[in-house]
C-alpha atoms as a PDB file:
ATOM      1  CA  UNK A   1      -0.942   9.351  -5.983  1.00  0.00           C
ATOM      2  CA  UNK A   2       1.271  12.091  -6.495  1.00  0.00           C
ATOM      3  CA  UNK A   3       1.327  13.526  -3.183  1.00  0.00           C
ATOM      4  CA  UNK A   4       3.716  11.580  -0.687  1.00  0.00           C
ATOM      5  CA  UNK A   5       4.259  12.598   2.708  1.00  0.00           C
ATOM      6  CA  UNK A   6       7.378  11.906   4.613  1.00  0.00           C
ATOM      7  CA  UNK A   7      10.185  11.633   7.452  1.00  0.00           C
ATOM      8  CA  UNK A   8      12.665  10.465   8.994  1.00  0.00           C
ATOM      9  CA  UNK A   9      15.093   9.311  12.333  1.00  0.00           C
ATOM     10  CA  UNK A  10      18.345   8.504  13.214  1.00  0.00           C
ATOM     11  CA  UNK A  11      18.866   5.033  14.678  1.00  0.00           C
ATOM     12  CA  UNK A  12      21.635   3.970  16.296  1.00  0.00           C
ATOM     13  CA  UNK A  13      22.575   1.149  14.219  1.00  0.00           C
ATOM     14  CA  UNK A  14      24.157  -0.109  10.737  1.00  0.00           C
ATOM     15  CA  UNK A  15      22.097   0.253   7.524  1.00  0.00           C
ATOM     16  CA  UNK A  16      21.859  -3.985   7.718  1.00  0.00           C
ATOM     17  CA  UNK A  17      20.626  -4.540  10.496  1.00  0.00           C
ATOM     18  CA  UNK A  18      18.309  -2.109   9.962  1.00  0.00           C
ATOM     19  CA  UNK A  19      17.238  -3.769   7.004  1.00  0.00           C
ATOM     20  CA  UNK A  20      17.040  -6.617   8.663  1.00  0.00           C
ATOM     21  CA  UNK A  21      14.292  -5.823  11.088  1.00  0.00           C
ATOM     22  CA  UNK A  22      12.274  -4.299   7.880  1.00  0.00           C
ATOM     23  CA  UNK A  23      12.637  -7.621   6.067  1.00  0.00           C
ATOM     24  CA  UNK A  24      11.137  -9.450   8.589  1.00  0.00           C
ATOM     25  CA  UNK A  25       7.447  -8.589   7.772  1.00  0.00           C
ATOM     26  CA  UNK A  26       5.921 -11.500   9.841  1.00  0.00           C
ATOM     27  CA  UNK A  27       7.521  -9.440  13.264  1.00  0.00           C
ATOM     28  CA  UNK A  28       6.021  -6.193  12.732  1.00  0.00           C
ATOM     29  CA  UNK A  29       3.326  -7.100  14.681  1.00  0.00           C
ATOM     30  CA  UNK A  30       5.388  -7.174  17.622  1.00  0.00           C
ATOM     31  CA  UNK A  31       6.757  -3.338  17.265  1.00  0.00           C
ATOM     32  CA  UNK A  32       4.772  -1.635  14.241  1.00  0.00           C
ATOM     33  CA  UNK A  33       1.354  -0.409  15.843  1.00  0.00           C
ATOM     34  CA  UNK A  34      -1.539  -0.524  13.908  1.00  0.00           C
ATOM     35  CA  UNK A  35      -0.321  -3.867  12.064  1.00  0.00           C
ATOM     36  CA  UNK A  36      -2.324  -6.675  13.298  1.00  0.00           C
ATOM     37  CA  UNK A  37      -1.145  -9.709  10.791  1.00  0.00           C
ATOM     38  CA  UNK A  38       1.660  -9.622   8.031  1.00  0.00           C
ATOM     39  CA  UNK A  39       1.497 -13.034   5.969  1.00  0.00           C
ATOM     40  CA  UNK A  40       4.195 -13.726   3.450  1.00  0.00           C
ATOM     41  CA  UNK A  41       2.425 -15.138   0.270  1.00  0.00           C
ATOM     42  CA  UNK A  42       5.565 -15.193  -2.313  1.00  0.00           C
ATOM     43  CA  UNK A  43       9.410 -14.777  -1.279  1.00  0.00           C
ATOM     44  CA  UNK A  44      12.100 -13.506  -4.006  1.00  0.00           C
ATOM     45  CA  UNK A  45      15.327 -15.417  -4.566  1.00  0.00           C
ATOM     46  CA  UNK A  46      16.897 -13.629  -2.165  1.00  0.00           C
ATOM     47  CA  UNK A  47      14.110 -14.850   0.711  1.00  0.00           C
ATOM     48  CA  UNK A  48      12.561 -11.808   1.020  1.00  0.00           C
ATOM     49  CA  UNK A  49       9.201 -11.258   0.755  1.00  0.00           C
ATOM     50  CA  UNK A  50       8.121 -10.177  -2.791  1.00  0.00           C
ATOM     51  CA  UNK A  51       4.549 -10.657  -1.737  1.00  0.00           C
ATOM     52  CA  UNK A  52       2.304 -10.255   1.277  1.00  0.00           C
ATOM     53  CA  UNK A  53      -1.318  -9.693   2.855  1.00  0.00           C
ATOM     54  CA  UNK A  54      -1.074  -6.768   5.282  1.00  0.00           C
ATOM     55  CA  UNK A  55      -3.752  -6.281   7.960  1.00  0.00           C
ATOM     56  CA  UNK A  56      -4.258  -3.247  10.006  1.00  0.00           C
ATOM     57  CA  UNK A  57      -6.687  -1.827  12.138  1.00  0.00           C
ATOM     58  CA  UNK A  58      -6.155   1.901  11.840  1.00  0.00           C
ATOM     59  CA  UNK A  59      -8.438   3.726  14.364  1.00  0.00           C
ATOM     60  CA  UNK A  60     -11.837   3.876  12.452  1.00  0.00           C
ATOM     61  CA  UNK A  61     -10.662   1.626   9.439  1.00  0.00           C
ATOM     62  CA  UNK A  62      -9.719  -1.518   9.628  1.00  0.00           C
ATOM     63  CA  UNK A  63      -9.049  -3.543   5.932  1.00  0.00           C
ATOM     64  CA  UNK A  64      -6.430  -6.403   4.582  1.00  0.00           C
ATOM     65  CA  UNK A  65      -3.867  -5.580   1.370  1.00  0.00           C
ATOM     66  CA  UNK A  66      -1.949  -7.042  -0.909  1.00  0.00           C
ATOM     67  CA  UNK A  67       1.400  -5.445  -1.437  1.00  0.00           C
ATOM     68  CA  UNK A  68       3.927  -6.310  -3.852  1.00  0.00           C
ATOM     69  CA  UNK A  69       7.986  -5.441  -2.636  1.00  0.00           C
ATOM     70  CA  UNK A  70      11.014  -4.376  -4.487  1.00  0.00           C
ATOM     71  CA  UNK A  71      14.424  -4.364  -2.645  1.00  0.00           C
ATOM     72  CA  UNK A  72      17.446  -2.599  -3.241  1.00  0.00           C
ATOM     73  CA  UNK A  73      20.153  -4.315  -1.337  1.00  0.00           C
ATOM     74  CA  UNK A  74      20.581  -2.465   2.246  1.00  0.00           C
ATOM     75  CA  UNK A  75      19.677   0.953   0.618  1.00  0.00           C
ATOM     76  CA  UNK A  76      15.811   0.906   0.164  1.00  0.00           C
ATOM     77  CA  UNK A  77      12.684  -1.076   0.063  1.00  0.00           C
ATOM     78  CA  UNK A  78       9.434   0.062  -1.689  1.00  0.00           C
ATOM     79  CA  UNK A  79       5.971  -1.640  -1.568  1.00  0.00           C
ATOM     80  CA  UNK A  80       2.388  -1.003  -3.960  1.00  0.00           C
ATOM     81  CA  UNK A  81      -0.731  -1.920  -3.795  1.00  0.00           C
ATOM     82  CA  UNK A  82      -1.189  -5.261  -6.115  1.00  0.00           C
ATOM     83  CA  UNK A  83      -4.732  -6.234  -3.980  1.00  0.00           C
ATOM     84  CA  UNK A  84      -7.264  -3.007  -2.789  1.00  0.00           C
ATOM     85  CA  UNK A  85      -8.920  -3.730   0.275  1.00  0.00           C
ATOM     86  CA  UNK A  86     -12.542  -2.492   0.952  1.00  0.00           C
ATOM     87  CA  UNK A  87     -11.061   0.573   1.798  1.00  0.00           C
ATOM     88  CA  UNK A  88      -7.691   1.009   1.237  1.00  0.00           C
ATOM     89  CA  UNK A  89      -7.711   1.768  -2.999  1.00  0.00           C
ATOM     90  CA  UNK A  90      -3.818   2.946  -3.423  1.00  0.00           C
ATOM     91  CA  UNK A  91      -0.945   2.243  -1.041  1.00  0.00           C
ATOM     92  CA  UNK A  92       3.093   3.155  -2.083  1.00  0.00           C
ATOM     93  CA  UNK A  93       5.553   3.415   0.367  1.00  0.00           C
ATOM     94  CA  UNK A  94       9.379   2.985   0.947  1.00  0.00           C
ATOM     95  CA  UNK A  95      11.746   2.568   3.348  1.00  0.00           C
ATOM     96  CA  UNK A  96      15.398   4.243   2.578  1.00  0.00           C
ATOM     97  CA  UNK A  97      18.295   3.918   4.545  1.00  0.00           C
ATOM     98  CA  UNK A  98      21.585   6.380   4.346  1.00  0.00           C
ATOM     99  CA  UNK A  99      24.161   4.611   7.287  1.00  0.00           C
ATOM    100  CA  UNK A 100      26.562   7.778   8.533  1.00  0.00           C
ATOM    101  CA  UNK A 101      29.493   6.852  10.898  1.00  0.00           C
ATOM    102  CA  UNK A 102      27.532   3.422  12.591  1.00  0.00           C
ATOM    103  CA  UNK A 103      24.713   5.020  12.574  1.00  0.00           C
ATOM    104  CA  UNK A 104      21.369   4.934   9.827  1.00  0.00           C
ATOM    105  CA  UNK A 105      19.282   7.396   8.773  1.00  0.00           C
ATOM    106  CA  UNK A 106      15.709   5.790   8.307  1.00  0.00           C
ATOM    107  CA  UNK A 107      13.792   8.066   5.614  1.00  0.00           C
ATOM    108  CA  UNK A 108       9.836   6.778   5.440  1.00  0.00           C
ATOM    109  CA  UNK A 109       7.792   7.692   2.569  1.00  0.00           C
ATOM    110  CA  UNK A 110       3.810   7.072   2.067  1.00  0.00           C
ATOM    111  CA  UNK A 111       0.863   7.690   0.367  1.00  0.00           C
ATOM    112  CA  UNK A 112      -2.205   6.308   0.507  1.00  0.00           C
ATOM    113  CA  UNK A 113      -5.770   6.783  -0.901  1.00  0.00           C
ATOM    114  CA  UNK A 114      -9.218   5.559   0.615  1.00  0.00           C
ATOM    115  CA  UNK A 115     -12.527   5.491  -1.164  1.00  0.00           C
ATOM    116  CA  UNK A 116     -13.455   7.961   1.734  1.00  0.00           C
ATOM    117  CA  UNK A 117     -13.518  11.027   0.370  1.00  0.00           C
ATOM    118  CA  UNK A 118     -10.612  12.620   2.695  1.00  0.00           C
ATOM    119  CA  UNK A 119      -9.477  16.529   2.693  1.00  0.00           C
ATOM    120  CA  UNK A 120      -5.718  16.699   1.915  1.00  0.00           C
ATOM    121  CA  UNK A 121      -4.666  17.760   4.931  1.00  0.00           C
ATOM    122  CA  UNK A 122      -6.770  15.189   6.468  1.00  0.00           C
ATOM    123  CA  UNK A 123      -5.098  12.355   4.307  1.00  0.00           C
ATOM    124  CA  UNK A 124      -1.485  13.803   4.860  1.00  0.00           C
ATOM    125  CA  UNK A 125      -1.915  13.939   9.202  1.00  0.00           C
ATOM    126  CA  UNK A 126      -3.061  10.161   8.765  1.00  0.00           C
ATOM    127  CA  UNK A 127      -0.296   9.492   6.918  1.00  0.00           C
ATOM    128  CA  UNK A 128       2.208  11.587   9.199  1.00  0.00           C
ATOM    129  CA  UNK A 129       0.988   9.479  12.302  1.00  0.00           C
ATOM    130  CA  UNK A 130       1.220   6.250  10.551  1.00  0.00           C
ATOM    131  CA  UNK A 131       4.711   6.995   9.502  1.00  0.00           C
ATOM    132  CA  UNK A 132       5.964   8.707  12.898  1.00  0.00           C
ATOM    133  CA  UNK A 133       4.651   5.568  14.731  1.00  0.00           C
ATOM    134  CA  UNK A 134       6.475   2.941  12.442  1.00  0.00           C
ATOM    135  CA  UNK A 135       9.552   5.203  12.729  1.00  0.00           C
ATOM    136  CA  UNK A 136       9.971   5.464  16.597  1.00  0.00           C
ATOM    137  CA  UNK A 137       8.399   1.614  16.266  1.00  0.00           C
ATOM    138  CA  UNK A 138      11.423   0.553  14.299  1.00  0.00           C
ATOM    139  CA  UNK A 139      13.986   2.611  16.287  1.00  0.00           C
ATOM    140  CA  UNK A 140      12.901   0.713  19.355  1.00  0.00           C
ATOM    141  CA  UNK A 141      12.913  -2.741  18.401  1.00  0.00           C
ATOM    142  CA  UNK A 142      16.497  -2.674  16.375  1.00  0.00           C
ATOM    143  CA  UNK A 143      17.914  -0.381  19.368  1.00  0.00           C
ATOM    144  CA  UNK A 144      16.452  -2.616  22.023  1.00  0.00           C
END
């Protein structure tokens, strides 16, 4: 899983409470399209989720994760694939934040593999909507 594709946006907000609306897994839901449930299965010391079942329904697939987190402070989040779904077979992705005068770069990375046999470019369009969305998702609900 070598291949990661990325991006980024600007939001008008600091780096924590930016964070804070991406540690809230249960809400995303409410902004992040494609995400039907989020459940919280283990929590780290701090309270954050260090485990969770992700469902999505993603145009023609639909399939529930498990992910395993690692957080970094304010600065960045990653997740991985502990639990393949029946089609999702590799997930990694991160959030990292860079806060610049009151405001916070957002910088979304992902890759992701499917036992569908997918064409690079294919895979890496999927994976630039799916970021994109969460990205203008996020700057909406911590701007609203």
């Amino acid at each position: 899983m070598a291949d990661r594709t990325s991006s980024a946006i600007t939001i008008d907000a600091g780096k924590s409470e930016v964070m804070a609306v991406i540690a809230d897994l249960e809400a995303y839901p409410e902004w992040a399209s494609g995400i039907r449930e989020i459940t919280v299965r283990e929590r780290a010391e701090d309270g954050r989720a260090a485990r969770a079942a992700l469902t999505f329904d993603g145009g023609p697939f639909s399939d529930t994760v498990g992910l395993a987190y690692t957080w970094e402070d304010d600065d960045r989040v990653t997740w991985e694939l502990v639990e393949a779904g029946s089609v999702v077979t590799g997930l990694h992705g991160s959030y990292g934040l860079d806060e610049r005068d009151g405001t916070t770069e957002v910088t979304y990375e992902l890759a992701v593999d499917v036992r569908v046999p997918l064409i690079g470019m294919v895979k890496r369009k999927a994976e630039k909507r799916i970021i994109d969305s969460a990205l203008k998702g996020l700057k909406r609900r911590v701007e609203s």
